[in-house]
C-alpha atoms as a PDB file:
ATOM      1  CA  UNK A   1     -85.753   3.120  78.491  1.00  0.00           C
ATOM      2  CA  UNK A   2     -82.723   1.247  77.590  1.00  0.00           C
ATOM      3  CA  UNK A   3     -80.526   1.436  74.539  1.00  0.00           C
ATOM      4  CA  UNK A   4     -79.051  -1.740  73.892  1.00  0.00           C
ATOM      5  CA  UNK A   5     -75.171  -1.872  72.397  1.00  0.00           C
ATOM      6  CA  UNK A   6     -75.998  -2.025  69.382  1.00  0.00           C
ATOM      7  CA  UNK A   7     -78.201   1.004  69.183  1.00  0.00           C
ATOM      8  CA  UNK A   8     -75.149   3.156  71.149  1.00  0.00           C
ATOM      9  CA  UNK A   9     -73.289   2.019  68.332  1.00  0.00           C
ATOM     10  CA  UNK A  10     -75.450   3.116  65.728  1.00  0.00           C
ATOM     11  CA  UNK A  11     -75.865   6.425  67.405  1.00  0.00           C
ATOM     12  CA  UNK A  12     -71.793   6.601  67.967  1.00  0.00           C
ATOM     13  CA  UNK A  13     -71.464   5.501  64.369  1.00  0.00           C
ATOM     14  CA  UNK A  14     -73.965   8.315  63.009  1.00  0.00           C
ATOM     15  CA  UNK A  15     -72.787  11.473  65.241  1.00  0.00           C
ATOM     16  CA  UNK A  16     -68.887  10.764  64.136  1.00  0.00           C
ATOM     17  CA  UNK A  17     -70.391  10.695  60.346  1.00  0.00           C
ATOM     18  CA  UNK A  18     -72.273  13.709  61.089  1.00  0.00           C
ATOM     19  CA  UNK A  19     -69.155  15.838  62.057  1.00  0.00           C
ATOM     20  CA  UNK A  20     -66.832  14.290  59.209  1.00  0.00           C
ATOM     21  CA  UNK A  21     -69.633  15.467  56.688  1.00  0.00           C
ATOM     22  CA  UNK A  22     -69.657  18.871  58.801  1.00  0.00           C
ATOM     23  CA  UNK A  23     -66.435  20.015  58.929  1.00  0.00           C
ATOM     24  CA  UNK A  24     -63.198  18.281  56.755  1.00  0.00           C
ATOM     25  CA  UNK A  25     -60.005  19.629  55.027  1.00  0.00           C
ATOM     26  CA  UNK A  26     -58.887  22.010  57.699  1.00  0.00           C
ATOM     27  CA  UNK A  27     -55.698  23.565  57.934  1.00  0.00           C
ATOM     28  CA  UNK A  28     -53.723  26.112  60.129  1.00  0.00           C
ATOM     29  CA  UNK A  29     -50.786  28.608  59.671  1.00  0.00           C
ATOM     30  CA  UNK A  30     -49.429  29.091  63.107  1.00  0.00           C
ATOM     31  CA  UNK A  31     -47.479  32.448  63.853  1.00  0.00           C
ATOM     32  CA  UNK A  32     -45.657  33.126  66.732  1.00  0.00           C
ATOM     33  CA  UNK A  33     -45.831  36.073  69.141  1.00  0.00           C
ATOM     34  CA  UNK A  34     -44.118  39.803  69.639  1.00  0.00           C
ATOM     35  CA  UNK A  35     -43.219  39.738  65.630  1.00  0.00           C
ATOM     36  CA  UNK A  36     -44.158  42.831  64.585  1.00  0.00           C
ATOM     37  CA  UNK A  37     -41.899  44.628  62.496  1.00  0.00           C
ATOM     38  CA  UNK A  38     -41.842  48.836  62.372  1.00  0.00           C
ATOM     39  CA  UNK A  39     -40.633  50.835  59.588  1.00  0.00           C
ATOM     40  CA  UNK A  40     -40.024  54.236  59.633  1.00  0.00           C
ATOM     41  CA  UNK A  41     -39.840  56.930  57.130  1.00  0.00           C
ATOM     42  CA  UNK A  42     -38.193  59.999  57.794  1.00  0.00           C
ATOM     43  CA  UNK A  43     -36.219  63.110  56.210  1.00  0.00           C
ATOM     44  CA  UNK A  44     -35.282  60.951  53.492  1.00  0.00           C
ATOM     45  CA  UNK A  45     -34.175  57.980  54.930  1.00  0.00           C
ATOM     46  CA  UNK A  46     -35.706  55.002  55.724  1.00  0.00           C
ATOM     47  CA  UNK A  47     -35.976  51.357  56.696  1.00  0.00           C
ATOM     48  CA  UNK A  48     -36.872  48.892  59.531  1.00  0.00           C
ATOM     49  CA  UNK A  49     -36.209  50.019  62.668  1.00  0.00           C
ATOM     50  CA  UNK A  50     -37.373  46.798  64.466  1.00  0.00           C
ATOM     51  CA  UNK A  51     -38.607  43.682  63.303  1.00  0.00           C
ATOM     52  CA  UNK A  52     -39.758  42.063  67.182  1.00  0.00           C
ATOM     53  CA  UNK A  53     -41.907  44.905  68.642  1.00  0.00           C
ATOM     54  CA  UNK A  54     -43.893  43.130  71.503  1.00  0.00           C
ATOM     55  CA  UNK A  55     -46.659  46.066  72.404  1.00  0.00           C
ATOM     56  CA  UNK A  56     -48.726  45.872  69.313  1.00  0.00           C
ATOM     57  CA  UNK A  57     -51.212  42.977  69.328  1.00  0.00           C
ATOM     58  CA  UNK A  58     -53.845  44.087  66.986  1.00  0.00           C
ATOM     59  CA  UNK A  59     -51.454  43.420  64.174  1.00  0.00           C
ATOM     60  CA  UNK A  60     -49.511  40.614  65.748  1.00  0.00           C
ATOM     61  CA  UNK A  61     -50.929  37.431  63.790  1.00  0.00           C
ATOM     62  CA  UNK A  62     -51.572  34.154  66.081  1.00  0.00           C
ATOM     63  CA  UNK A  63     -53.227  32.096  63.439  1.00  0.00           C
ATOM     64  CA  UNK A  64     -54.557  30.926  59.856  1.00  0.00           C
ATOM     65  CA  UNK A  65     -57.328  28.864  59.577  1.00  0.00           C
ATOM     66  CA  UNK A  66     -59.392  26.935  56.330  1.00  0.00           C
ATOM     67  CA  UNK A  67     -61.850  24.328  56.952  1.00  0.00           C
ATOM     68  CA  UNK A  68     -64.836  23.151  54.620  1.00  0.00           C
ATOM     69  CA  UNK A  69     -68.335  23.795  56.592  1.00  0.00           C
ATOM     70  CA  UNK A  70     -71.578  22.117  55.328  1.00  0.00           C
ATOM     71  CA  UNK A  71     -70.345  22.567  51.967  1.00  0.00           C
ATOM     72  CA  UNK A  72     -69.011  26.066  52.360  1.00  0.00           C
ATOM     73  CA  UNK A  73     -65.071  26.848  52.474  1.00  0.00           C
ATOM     74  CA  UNK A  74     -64.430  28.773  55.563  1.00  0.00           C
ATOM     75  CA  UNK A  75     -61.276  30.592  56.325  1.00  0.00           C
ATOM     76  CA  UNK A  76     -60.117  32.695  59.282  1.00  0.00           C
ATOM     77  CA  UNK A  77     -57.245  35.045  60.674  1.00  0.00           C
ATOM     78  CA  UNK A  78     -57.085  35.438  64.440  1.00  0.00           C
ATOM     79  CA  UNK A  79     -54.591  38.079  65.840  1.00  0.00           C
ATOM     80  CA  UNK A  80     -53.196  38.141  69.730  1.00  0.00           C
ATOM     81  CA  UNK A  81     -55.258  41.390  70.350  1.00  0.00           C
ATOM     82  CA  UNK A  82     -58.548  43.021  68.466  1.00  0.00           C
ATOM     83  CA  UNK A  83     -59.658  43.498  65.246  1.00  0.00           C
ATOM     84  CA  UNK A  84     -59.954  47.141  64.171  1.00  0.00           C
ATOM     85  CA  UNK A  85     -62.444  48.756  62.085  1.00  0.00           C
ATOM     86  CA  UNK A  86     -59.899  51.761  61.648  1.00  0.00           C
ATOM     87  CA  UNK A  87     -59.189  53.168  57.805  1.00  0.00           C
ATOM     88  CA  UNK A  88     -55.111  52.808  59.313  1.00  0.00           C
ATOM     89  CA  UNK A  89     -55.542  49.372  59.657  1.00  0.00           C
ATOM     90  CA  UNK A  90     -55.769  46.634  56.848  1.00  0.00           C
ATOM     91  CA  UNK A  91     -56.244  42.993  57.349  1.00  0.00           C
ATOM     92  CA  UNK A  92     -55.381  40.734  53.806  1.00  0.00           C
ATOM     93  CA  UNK A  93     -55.255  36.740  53.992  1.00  0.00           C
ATOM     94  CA  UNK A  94     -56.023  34.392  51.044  1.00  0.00           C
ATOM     95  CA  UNK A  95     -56.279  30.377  50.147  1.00  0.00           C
ATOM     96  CA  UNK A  96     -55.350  29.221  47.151  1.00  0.00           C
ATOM     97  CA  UNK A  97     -56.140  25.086  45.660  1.00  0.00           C
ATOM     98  CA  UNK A  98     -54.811  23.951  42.343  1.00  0.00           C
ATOM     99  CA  UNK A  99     -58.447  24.755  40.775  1.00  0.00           C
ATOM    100  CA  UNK A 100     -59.768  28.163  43.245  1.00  0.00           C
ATOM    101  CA  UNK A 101     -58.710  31.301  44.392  1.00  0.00           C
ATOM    102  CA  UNK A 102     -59.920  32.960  48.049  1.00  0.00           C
ATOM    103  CA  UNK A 103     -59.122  36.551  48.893  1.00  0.00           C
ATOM    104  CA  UNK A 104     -60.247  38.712  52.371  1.00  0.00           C
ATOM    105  CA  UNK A 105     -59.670  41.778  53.355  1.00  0.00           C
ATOM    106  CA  UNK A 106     -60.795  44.116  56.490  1.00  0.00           C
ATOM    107  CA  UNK A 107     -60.649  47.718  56.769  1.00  0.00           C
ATOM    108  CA  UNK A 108     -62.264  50.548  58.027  1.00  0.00           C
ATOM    109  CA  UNK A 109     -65.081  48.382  59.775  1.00  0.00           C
ATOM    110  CA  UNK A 110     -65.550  46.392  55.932  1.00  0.00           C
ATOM    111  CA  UNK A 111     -65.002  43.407  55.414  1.00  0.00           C
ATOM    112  CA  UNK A 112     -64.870  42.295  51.313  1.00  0.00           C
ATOM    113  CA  UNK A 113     -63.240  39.290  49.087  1.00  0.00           C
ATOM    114  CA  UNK A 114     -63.661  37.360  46.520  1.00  0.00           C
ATOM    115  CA  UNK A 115     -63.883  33.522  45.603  1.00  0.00           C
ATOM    116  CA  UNK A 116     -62.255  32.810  41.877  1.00  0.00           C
ATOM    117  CA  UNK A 117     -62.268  29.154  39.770  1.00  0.00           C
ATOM    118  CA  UNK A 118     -59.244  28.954  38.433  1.00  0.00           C
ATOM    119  CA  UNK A 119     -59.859  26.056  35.986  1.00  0.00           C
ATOM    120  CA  UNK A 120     -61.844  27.878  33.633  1.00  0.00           C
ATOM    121  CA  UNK A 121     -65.371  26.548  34.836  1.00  0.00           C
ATOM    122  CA  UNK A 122     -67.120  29.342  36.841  1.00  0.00           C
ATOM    123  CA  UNK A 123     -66.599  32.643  35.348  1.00  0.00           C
ATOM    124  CA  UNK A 124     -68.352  35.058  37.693  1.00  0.00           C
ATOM    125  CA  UNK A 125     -66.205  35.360  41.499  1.00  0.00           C
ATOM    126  CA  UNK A 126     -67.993  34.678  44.166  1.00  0.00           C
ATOM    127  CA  UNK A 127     -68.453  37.388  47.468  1.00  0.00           C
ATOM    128  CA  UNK A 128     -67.706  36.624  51.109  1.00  0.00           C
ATOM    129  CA  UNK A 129     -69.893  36.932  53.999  1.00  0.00           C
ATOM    130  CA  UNK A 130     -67.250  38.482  56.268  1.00  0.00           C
ATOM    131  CA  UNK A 131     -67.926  39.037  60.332  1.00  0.00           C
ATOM    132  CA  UNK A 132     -65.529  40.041  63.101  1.00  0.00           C
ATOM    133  CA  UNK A 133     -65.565  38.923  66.593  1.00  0.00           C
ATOM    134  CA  UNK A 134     -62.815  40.205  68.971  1.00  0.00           C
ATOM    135  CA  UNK A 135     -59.541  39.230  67.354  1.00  0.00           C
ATOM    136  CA  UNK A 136     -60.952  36.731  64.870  1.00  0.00           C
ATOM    137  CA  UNK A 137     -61.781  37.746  61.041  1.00  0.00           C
ATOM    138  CA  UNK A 138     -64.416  35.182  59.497  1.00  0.00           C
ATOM    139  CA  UNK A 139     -65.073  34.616  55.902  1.00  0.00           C
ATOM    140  CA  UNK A 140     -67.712  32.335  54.406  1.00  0.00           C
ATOM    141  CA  UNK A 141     -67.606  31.494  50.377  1.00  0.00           C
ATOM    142  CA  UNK A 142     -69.507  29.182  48.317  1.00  0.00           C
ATOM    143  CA  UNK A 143     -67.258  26.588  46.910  1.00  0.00           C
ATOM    144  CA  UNK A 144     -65.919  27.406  43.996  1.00  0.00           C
ATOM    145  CA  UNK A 145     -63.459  24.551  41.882  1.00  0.00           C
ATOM    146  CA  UNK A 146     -63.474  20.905  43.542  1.00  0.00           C
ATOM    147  CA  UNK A 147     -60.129  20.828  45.722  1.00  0.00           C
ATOM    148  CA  UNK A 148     -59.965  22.119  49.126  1.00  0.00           C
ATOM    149  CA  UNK A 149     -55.956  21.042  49.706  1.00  0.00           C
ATOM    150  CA  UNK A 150     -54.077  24.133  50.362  1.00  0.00           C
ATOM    151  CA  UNK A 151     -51.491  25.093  47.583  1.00  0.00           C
ATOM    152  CA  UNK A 152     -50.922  28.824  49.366  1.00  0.00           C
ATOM    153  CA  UNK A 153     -52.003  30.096  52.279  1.00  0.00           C
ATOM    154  CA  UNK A 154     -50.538  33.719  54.153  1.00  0.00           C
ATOM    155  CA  UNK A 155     -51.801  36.502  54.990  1.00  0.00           C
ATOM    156  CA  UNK A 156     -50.716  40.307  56.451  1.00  0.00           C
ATOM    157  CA  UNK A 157     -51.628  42.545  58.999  1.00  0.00           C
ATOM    158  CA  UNK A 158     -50.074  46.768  58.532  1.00  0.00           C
ATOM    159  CA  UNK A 159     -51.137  49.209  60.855  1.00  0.00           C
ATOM    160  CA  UNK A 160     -50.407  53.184  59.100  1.00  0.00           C
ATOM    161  CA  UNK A 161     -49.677  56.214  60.553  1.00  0.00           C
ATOM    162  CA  UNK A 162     -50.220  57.782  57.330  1.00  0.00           C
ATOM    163  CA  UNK A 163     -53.148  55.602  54.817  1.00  0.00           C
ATOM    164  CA  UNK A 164     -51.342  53.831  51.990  1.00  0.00           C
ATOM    165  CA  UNK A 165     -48.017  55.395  52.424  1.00  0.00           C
ATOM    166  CA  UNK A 166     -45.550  52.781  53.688  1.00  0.00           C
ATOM    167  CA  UNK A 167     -42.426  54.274  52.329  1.00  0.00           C
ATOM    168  CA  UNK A 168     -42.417  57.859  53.767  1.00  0.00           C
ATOM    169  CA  UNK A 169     -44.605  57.485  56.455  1.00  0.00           C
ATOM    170  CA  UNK A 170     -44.388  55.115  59.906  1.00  0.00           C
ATOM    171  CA  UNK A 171     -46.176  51.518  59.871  1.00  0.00           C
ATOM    172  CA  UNK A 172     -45.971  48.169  61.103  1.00  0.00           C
ATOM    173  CA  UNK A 173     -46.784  44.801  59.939  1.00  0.00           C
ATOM    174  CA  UNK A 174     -46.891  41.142  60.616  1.00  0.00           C
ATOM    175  CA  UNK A 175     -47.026  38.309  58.106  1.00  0.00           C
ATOM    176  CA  UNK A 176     -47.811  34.231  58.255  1.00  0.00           C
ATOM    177  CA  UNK A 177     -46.034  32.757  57.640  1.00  0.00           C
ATOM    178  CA  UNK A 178     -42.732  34.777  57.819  1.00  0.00           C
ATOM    179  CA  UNK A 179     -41.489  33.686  54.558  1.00  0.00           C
ATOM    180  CA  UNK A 180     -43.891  36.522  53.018  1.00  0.00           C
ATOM    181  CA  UNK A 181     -41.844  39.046  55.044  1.00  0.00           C
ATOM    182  CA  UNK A 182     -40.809  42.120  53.350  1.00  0.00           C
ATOM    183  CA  UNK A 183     -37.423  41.960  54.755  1.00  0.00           C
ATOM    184  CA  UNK A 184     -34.268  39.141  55.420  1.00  0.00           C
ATOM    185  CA  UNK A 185     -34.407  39.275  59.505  1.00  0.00           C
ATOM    186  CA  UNK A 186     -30.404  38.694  58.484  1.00  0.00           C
ATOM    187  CA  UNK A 187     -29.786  41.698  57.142  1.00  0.00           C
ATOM    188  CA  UNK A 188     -31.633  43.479  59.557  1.00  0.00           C
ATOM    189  CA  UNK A 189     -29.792  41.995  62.094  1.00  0.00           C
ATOM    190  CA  UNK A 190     -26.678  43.171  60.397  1.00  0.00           C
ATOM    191  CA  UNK A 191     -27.695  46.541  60.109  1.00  0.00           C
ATOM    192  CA  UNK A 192     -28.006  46.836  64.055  1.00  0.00           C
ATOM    193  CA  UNK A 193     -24.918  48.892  64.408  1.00  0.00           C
ATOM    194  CA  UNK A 194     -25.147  51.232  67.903  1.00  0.00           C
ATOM    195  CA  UNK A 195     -23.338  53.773  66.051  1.00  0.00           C
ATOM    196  CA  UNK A 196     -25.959  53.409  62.760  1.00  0.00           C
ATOM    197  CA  UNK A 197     -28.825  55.670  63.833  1.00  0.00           C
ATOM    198  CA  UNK A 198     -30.411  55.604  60.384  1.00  0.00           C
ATOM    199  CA  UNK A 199     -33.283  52.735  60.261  1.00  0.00           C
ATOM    200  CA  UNK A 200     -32.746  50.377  57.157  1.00  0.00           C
ATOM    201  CA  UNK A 201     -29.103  51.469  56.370  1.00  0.00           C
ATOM    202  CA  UNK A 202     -27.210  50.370  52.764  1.00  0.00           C
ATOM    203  CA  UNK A 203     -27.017  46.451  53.503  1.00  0.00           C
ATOM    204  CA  UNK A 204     -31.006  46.332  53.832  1.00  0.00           C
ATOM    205  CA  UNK A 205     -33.267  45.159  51.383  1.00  0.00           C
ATOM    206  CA  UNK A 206     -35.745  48.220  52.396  1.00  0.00           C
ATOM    207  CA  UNK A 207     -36.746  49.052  48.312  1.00  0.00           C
ATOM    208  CA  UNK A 208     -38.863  45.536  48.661  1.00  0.00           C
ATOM    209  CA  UNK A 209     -41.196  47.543  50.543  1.00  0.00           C
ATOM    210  CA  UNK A 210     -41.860  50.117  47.379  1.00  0.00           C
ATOM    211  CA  UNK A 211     -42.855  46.641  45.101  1.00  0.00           C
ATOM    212  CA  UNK A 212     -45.311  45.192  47.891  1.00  0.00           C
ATOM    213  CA  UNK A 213     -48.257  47.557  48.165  1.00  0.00           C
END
């Protein structure tokens, strides 16, 4: 049977419609590798002790993602390694329009969130569907508001030594993008002394850490 030009251009026409009414307003947050940062907590002092550890992938955030899917708003954080379904480790990432709210969080194997209109028209949130697979964390919401351009969009990754404690304790984290850091990578820098061996030291902003969790 032959399809004449016109018909491949009708078909052409209808699969590239098909996909734009599929998937549209995507966006990524990009995060480079071997980022990590450790702090340390320890007989009364503490601080960062390094802010480029390169051995701990499961926290190490590659990517951000938000698309719209058939209707639903879909939005994704991929790290370099695994996703964990330890209590230790927590997973946080949210996207924010002018008009809606989108929160997800994984821990301890669960994944949870929450969908908010911010304008005033929907007054009940909204619940995730929220599925792992490797190092990819997937959450599906019904739309809630009418804009899908990103306003905000970042998300964290801590690992704990000890749950909940990230001021006495040991713990790393990762952020994207790095301007939701806990620390200036400047003053850290500073603080590098090789005759400083107390993490953090006075010229770091370390007390941020005590207002973040």
């Amino acid at each position: 049977m032959k399809i004449s030009k016109i018909g491949l251009l009708v078909i052409g026409v209808s699969f590239i419609l098909f996909v734009a009414s599929s998937a549209v307003s995507a966006y990524t947050v990009q995060d480079t590798g071997n980022d990590v940062a450790h702090w340390a907590g320890y007989q009364g002092t503490w601080g960062w002790t390094d802010i480029n550890v390169e051995d701990n992938p499961d926290v190490d955030i590659k990517e951000l993602r938000q698309s719209v899917v058939d209707g639903k708003m879909v939005i994704e954080l991929e790290v370099y390694g695994t996703i964990q379904n330890s209590s230790l480790f927590r997973y946080w990432f949210t996207f924010n329009t002018s008009d809606s709210y989108y929160l997800v969080t994984w821990s301890n194997g669960v994944g949870g969130g929450l969908g908010m209109d911010t304008s005033g028209q929907l007054m009940m949130p909204v619940l995730p569907i929220v599925t792992t697979n490797d190092g990819i964390i997937t959450a599906t919401f019904d739309m809630v508001g009418t804009e899908t351009d990103a306003v905000e969009f970042w998300g964290y990754v801590w690992q704990f030594t000890t749950l909940g404690d990230i001021i006495n304790s040991e713990w790393w984290g990762d952020w994207a993008p790095n301007t939701y850091q806990l620390f200036d990578e400047e003053d850290i820098l500073d603080d590098e002394d090789p005759d400083d061996d107390e993490p953090g030291g006075d010229d770091s902003d370390d007390d941020k850490a005590a207002l973040y969790y």
